[in-house]
C-alpha atoms as a PDB file:
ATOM      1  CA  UNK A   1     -16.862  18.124  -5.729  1.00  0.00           C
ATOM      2  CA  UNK A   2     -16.409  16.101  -2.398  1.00  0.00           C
ATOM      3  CA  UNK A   3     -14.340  16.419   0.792  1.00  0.00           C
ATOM      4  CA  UNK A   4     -13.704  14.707   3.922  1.00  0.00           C
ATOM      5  CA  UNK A   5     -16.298  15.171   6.835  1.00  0.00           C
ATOM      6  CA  UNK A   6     -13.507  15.027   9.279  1.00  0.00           C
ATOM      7  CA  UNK A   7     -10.579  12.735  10.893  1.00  0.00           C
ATOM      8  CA  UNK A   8     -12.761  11.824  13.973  1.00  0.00           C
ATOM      9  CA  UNK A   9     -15.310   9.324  13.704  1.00  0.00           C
ATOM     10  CA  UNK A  10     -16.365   9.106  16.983  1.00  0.00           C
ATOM     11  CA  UNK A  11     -15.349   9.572  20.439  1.00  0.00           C
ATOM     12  CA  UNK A  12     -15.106   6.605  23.262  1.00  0.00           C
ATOM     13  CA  UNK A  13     -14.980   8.085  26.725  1.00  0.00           C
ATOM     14  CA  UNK A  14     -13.460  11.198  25.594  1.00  0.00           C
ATOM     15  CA  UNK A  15     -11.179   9.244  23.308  1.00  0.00           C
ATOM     16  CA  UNK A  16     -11.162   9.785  19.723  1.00  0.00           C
ATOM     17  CA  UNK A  17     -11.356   7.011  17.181  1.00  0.00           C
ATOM     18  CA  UNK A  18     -10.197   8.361  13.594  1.00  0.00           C
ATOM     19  CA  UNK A  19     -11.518   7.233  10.397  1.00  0.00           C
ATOM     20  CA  UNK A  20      -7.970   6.442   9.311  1.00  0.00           C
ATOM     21  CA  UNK A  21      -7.118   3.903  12.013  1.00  0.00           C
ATOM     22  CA  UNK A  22     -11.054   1.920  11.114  1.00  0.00           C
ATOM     23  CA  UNK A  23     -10.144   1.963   7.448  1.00  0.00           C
ATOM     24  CA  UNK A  24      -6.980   0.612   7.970  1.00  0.00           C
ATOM     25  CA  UNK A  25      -7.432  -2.012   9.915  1.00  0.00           C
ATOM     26  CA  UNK A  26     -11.034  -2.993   7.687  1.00  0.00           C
ATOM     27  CA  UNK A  27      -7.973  -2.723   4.300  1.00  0.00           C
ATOM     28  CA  UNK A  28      -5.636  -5.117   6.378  1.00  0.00           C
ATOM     29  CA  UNK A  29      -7.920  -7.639   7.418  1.00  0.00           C
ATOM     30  CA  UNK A  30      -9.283  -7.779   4.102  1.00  0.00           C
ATOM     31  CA  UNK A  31      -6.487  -8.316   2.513  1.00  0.00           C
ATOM     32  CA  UNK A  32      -4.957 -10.936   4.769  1.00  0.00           C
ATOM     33  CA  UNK A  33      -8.021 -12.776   4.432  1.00  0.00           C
ATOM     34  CA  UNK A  34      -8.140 -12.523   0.438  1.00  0.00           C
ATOM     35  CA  UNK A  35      -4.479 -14.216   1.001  1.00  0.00           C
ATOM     36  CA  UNK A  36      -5.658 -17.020   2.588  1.00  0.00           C
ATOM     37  CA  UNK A  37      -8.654 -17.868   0.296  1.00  0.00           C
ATOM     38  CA  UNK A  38      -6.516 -17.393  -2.387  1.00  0.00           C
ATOM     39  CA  UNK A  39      -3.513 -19.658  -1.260  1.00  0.00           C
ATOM     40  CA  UNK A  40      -6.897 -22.040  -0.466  1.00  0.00           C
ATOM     41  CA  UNK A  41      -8.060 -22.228  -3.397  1.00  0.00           C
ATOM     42  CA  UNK A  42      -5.428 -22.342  -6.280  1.00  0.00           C
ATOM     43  CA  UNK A  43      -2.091 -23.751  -3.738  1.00  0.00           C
ATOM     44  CA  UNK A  44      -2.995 -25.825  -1.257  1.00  0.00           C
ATOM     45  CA  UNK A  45      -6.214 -25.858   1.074  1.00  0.00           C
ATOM     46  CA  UNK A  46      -4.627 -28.015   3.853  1.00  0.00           C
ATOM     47  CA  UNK A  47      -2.060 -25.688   4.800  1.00  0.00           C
ATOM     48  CA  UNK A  48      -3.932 -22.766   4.303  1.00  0.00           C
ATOM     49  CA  UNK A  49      -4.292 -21.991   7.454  1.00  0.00           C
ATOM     50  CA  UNK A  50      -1.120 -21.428   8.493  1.00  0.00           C
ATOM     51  CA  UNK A  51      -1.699 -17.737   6.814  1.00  0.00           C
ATOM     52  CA  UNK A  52      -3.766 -17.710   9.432  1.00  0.00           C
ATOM     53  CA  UNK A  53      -1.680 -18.583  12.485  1.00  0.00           C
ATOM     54  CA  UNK A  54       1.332 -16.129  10.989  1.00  0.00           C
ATOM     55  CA  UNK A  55      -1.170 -13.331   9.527  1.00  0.00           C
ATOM     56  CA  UNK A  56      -0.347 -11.173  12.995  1.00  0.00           C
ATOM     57  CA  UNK A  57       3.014 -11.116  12.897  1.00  0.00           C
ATOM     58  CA  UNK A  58       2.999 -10.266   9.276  1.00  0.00           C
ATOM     59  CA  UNK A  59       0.495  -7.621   9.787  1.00  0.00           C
ATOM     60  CA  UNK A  60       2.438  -5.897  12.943  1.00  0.00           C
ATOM     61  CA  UNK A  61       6.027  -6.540  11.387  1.00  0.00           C
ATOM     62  CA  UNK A  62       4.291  -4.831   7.704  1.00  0.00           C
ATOM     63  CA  UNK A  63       3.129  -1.785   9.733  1.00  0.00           C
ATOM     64  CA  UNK A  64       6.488  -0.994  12.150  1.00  0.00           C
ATOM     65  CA  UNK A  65       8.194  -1.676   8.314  1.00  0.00           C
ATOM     66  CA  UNK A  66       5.423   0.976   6.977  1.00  0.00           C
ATOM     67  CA  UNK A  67       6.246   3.638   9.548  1.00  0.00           C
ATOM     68  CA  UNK A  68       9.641   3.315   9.826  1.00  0.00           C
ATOM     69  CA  UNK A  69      10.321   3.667   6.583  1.00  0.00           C
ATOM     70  CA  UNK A  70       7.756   7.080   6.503  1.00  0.00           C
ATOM     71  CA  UNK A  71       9.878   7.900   9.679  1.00  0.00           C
ATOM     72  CA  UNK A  72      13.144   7.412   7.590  1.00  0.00           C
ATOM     73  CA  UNK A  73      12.253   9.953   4.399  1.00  0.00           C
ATOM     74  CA  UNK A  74      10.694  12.474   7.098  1.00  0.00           C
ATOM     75  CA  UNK A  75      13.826  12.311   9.175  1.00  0.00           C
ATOM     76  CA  UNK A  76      14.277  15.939   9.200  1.00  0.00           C
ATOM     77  CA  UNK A  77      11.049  16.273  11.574  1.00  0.00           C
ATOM     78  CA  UNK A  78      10.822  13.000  13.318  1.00  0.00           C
ATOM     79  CA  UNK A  79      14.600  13.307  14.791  1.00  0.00           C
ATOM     80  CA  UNK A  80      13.344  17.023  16.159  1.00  0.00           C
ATOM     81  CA  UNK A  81       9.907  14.963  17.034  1.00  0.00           C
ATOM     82  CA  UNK A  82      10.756  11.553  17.951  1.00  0.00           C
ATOM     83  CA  UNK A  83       7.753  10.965  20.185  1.00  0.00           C
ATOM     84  CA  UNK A  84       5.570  11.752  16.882  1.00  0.00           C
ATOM     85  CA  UNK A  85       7.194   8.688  15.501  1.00  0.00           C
ATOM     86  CA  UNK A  86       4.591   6.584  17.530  1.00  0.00           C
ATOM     87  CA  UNK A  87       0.968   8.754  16.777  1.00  0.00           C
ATOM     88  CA  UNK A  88       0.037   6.671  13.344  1.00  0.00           C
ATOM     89  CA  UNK A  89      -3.214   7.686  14.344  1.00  0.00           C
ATOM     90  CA  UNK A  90      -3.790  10.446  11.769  1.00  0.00           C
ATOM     91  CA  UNK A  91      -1.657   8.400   9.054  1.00  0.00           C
ATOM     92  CA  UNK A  92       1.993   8.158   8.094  1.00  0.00           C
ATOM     93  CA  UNK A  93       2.419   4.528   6.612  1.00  0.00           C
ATOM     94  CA  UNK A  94       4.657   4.174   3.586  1.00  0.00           C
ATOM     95  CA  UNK A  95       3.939   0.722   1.364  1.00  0.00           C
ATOM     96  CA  UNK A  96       7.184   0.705   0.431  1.00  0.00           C
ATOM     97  CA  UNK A  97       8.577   0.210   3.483  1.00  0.00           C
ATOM     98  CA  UNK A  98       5.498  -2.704   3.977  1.00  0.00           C
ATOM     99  CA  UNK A  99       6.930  -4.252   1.097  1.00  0.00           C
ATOM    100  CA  UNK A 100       9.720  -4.287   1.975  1.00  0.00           C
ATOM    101  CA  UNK A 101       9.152  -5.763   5.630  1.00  0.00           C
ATOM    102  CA  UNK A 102       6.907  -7.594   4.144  1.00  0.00           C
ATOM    103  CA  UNK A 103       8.603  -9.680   2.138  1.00  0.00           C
ATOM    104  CA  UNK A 104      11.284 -10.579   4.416  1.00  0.00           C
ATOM    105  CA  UNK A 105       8.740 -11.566   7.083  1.00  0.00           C
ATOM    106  CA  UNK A 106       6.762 -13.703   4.535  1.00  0.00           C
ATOM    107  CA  UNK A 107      10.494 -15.616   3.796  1.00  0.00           C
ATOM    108  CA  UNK A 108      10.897 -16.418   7.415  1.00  0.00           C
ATOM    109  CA  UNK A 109       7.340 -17.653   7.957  1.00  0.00           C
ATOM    110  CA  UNK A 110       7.611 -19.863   4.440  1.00  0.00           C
ATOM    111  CA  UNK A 111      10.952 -21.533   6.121  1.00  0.00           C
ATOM    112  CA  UNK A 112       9.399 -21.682   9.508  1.00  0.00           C
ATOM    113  CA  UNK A 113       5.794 -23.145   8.120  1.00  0.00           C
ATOM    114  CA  UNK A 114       7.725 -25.481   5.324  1.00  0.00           C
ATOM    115  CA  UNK A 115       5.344 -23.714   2.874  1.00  0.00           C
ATOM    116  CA  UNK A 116       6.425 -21.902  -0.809  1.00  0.00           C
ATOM    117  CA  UNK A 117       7.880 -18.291  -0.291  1.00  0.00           C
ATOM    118  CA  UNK A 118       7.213 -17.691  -3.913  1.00  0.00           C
ATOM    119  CA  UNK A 119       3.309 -18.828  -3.352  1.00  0.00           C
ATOM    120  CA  UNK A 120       2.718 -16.361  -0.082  1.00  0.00           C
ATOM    121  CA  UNK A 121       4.304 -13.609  -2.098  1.00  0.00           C
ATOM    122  CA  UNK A 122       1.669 -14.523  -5.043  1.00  0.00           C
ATOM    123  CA  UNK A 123      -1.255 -14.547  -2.749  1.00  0.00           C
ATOM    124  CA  UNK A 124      -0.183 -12.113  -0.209  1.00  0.00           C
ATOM    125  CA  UNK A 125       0.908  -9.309  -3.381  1.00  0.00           C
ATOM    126  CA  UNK A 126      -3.054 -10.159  -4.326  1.00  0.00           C
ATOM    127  CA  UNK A 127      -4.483  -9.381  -1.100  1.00  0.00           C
ATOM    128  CA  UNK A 128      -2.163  -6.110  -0.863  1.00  0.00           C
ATOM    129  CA  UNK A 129      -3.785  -4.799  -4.025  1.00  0.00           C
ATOM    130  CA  UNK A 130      -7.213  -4.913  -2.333  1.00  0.00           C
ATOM    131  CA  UNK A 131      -6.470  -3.670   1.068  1.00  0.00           C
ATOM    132  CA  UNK A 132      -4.077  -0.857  -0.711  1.00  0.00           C
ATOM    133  CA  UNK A 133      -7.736   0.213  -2.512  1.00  0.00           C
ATOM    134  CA  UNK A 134      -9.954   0.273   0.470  1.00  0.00           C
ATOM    135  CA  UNK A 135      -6.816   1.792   2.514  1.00  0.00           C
ATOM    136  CA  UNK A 136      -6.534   5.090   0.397  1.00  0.00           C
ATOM    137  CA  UNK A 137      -9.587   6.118   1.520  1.00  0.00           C
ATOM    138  CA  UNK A 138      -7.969   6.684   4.959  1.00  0.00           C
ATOM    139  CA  UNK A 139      -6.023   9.533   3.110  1.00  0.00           C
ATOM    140  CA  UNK A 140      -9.677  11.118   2.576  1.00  0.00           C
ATOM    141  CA  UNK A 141     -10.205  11.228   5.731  1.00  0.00           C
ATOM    142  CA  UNK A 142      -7.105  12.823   6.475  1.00  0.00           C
ATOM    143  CA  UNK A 143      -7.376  15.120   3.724  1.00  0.00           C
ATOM    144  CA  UNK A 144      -3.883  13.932   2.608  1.00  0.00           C
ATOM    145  CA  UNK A 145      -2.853  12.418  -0.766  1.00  0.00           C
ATOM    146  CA  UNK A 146      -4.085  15.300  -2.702  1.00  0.00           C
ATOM    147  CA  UNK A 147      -2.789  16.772  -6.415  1.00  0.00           C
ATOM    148  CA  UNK A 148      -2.308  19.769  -7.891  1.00  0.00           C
ATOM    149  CA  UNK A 149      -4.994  22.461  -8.285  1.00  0.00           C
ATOM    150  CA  UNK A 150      -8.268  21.634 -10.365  1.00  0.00           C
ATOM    151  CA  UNK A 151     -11.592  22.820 -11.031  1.00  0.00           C
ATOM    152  CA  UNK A 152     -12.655  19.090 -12.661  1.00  0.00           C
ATOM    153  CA  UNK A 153     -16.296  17.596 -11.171  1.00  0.00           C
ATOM    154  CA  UNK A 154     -14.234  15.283  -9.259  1.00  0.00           C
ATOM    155  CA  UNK A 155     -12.267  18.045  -7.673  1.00  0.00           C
ATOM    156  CA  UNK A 156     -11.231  17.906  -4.023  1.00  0.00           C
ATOM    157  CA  UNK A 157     -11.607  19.995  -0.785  1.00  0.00           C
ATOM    158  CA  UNK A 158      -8.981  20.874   1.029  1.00  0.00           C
ATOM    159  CA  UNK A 159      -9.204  22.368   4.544  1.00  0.00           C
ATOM    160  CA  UNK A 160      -6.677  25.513   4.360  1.00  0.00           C
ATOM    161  CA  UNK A 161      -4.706  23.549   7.585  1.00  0.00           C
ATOM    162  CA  UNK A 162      -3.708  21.033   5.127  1.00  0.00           C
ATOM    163  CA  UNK A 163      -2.743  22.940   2.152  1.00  0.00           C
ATOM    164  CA  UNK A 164       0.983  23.342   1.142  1.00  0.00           C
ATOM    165  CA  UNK A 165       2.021  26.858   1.525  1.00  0.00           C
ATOM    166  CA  UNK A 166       2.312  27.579  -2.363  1.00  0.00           C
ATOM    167  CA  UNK A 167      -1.073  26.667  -2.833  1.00  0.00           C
ATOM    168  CA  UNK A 168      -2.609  28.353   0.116  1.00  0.00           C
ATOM    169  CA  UNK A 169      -5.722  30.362  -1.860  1.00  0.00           C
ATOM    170  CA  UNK A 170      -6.150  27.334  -3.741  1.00  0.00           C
ATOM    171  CA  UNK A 171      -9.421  25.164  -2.575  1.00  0.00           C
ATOM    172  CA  UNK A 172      -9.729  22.202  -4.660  1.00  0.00           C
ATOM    173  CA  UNK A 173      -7.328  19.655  -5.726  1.00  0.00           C
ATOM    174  CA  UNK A 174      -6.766  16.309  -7.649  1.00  0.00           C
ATOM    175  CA  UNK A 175      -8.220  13.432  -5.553  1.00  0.00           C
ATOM    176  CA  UNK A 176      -4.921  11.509  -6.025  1.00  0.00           C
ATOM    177  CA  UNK A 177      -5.710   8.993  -3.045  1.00  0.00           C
ATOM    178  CA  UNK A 178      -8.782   7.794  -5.208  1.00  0.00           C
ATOM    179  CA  UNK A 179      -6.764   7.630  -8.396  1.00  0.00           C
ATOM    180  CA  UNK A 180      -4.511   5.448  -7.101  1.00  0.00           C
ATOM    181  CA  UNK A 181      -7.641   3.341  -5.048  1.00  0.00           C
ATOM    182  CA  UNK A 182      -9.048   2.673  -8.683  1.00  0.00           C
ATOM    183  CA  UNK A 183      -5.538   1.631 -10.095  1.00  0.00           C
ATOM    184  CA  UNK A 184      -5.131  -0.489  -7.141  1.00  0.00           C
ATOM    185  CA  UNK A 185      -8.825  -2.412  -7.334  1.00  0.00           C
ATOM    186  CA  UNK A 186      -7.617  -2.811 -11.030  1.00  0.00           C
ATOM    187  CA  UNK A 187      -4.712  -4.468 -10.565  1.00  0.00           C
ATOM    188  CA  UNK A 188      -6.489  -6.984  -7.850  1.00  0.00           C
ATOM    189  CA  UNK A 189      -8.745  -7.740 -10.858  1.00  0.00           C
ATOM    190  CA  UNK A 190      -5.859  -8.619 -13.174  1.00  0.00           C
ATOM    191  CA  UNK A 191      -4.300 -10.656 -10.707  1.00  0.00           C
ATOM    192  CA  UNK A 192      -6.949 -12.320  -9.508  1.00  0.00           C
ATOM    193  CA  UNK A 193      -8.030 -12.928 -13.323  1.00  0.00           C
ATOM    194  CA  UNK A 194      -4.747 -14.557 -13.857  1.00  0.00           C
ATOM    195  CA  UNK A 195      -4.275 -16.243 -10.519  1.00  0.00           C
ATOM    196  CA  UNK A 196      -5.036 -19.892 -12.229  1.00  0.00           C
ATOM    197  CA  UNK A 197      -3.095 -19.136 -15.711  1.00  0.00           C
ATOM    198  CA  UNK A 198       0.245 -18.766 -13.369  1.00  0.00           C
ATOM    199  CA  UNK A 199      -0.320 -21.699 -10.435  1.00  0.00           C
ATOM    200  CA  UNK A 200       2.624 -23.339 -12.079  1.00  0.00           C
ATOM    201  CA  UNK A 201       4.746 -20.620 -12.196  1.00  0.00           C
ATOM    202  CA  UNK A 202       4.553 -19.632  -8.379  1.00  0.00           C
ATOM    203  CA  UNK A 203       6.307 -15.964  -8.200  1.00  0.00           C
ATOM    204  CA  UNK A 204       4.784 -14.492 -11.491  1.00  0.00           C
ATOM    205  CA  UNK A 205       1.829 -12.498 -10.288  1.00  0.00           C
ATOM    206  CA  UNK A 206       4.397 -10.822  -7.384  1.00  0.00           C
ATOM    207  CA  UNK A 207       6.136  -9.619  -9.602  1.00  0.00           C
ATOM    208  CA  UNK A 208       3.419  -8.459 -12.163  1.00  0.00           C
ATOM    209  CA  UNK A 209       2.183  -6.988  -8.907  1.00  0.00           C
ATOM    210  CA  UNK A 210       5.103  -5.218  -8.394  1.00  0.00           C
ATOM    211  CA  UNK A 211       5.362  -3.907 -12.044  1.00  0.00           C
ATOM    212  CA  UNK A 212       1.689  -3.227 -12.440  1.00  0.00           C
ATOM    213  CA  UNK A 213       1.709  -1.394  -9.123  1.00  0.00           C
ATOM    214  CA  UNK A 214       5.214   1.124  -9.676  1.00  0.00           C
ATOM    215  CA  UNK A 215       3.748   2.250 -13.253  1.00  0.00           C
ATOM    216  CA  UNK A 216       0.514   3.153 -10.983  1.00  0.00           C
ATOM    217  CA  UNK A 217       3.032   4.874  -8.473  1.00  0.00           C
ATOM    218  CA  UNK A 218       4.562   6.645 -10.705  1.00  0.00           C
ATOM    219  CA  UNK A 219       1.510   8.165 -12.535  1.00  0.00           C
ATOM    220  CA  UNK A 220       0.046   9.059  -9.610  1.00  0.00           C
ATOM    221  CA  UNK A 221       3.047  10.780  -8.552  1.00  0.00           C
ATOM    222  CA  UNK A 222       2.999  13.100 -11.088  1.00  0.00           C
ATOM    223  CA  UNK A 223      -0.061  14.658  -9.697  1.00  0.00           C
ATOM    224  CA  UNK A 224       0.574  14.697  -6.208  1.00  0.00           C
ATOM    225  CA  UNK A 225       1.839  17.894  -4.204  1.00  0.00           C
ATOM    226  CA  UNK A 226       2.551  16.351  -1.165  1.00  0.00           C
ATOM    227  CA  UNK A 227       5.270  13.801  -1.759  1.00  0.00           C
ATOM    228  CA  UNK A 228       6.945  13.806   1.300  1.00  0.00           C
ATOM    229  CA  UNK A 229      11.033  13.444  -0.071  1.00  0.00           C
ATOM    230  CA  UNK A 230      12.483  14.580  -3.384  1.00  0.00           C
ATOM    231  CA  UNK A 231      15.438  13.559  -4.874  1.00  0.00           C
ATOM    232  CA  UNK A 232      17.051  15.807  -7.780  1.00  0.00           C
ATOM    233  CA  UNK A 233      13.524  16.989  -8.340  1.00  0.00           C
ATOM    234  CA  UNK A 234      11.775  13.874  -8.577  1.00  0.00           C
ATOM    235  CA  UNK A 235       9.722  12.399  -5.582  1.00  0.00           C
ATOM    236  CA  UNK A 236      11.439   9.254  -3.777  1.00  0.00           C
ATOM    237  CA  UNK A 237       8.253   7.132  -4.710  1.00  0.00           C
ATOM    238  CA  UNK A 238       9.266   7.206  -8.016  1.00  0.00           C
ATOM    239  CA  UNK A 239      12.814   6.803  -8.276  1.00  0.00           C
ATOM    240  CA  UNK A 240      11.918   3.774  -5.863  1.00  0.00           C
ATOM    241  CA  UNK A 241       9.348   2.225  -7.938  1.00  0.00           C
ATOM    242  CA  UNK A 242      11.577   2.225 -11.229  1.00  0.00           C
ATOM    243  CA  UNK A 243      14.007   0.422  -9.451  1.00  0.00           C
ATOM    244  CA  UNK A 244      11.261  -1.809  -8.495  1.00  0.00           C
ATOM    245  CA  UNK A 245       9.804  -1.919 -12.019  1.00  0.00           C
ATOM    246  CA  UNK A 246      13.543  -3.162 -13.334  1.00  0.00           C
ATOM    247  CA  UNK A 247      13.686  -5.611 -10.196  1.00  0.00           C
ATOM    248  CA  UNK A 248      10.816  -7.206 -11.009  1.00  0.00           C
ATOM    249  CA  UNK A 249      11.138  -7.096 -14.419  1.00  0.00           C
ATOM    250  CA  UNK A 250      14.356  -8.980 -14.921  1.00  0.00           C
ATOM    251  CA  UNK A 251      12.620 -11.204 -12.050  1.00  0.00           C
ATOM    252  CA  UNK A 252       9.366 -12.105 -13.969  1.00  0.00           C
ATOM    253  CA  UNK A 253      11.518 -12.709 -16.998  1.00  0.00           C
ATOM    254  CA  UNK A 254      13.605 -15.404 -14.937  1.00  0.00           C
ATOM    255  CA  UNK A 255      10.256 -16.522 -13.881  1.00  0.00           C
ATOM    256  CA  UNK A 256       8.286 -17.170 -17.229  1.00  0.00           C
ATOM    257  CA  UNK A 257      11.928 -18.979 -18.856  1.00  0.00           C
ATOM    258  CA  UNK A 258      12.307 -21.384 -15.751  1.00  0.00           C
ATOM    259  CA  UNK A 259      11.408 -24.614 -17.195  1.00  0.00           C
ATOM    260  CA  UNK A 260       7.872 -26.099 -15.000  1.00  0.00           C
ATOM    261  CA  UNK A 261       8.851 -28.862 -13.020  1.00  0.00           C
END
């Protein structure tokens, strides 16, 4: 058993500095960096740093993408609470919507930069798998990202404040953030494990990122409680990562027939 010792990590002047906001920032610089070693090593070391020079804008563009697509499937409160829409402080980032963002950001910078869109989306995808594995542990903090009720070892704390109301007089839960933080580190592995098997074939290991991540999603999903849209029953996370699993299917399969040049 295990819970969170708290949001706040410490206080500046009176000013609180949460546990989510350090992690996040530690997960994003970590991954950007992994991007740029990666795109170093097996694409081209002269131009790597250009990932470098564009990394900001990809990382500010990624997060207003993350939020606004969190603001988007919580519009029922944020349109009552529009100031909330800015306090990211205590969480509210949807990878989705990074991906999304994401992705269109890293196809302007490839044009801009003269460099291969389909390489930055194989490095970049790599990086994303790490940082998503150190970021979940912001949920812990937060005490968010939580399953169903459990009594396992592993179980979960939950602070009553943070329990849905159906599950009120329940106290521990499934650790779902750290389910999906092992998934994630896994997939990095794979990835990175097949990072030289795919050079020629720029593209592939986005899209086996994007597979490899939706399954993860979607299991992960099952177990969570606090999904925050559902659509005919099933949480939007899921419905969005099939489509992204059939996407990037049909995508990979393009891919791996493309004859090398």
């Amino acid at each position: 058993m295990f819970q969170s010792p708290g949001e706040i990590a410490f206080r500046i002047f009176g000013f609180p500095v949460y546990y989510y906001g350090i992690i996040l920032a530690f997960a994003i610089l970590t991954g950007v960096y992994s991007a740029f070693l990666l795109y170093q090593k097996f694409y081209d070391s002269k131009n790597a740093e250009k990932i470098i020079e564009f990394s900001p804008f990809i990382i500010i563009i990624g997060i207003a993408g993350a939020r606004l697509y969190y603001c988007l499937v919580n519009l029922s409160y944020y349109s009552v609470h529009p100031v909330e829409i800015f306090n990211i402080r205590q969480g509210g980032l949807s990878i989705h919507g990074m991906i999304i963002v994401g992705i269109l950001a890293l196809y302007y910078f490839a044009q801009k930069y003269k460099m291969s869109f389909l390489k930055l989306l194989d490095v970049f995808f790599c990086g994303t798998a790490l940082a998503q594995s150190i970021g979940r542990w912001g949920n812990f903090f937060n005490s968010e990202a939580f399953g169903m009720p459990t009594e396992l070892p592993w179980k979960l704390y939950i602070p009553i404040s943070h329990r849905p109301v159906e599950y009120i007089n329940f106290e521990y839960f499934h650790p779902a953030f750290l389910y999906e933080s092992i998934l994630d580190f896994l997939i990095f592995l794979i990835l990175y494990k097949n990072f030289k098997k795919f050079t020629s074939r720029p593209g592939t290991l986005a899209c086996l990122y994007l597979i490899l991540y939706s399954i993860a999603r979607i299991f992960v999903e099952h177990y969570r409680i606090d999904s925050v849209l559902n659509i005919a029953g099933f949480p939007v996370a899921q419905i969005i990562s099939l489509v992204t699993i059939i996407l990037a299917s049909i995508s990979l399969a393009f891919l791996l027939k493309r004859k090398i040049s």
